[in-house]
Protein backbone atom coordinates (compact mmCIF):
# COMPACT_ATOMS: atom_id res chain seq x y z
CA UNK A 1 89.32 87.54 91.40
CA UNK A 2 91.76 89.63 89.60
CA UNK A 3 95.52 89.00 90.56
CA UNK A 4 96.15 92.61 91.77
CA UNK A 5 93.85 91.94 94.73
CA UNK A 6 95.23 89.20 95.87
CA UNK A 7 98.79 90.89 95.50
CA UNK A 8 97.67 94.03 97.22
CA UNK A 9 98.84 93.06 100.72
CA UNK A 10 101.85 91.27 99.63
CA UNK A 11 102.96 94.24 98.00
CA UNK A 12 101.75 96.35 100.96
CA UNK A 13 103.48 94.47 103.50
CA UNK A 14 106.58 94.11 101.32
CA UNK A 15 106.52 98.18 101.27
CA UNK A 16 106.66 98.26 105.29
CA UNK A 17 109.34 96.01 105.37
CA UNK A 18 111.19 97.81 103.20
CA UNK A 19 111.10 100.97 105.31
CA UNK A 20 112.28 98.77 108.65
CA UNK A 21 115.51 99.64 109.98
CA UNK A 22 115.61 96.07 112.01
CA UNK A 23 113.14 93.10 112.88
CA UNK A 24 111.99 91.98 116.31
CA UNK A 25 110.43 88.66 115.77
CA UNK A 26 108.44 86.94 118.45
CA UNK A 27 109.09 82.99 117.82
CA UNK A 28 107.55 80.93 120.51
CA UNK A 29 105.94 77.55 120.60
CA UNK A 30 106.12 74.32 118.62
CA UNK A 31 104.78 76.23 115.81
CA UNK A 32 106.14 79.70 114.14
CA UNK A 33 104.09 80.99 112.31
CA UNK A 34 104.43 81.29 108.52
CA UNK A 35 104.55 85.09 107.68
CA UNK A 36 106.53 85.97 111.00
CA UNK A 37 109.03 83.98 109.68
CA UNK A 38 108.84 85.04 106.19
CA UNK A 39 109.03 88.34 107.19
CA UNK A 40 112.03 87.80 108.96
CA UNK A 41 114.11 85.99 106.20
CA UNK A 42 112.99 88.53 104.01
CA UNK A 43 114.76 91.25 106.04
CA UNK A 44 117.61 89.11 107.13
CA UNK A 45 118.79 88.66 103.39
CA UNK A 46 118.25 92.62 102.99
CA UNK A 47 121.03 92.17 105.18
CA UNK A 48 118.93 94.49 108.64
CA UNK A 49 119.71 93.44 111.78
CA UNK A 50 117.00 90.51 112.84
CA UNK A 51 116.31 89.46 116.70
C-alpha cells in the first residue's frame, strides 16, 4: 500500500488539531488510550490550553 494512504488520516487529523482553540480530553481507567493522549501532547506543546 502506498505511503500516502496510510498517512492520509494522520495528516487529516493533524489538520483538525491544528484548527482547535483548546483540548478536552476524557482520561479514565487503567488504560488511556493511545491517540487521546497523543492528541493531547500534541496540542499541549502547541502551547493551547489542554483539560
Amino acid at each position: 500500500m502506498p505511503r500516502v494512504y496510510i498517512a492520509g488520516p494522520l495528516f487529516n487529523d493533524i489538520a483538525a488539531l491544528d484548527g482547535c482553540e483548546l483540548c478536552v480530553a476524557l482520561l479514565t481507567g487503567a488504560d488511556q488510550d493511545s491517540g487521546t493522549s497523543s492528541e493531547l501532547g500534541y496540542l499541549f506543546a502547541q502551547g493551547k490550553p489542554c483539560a
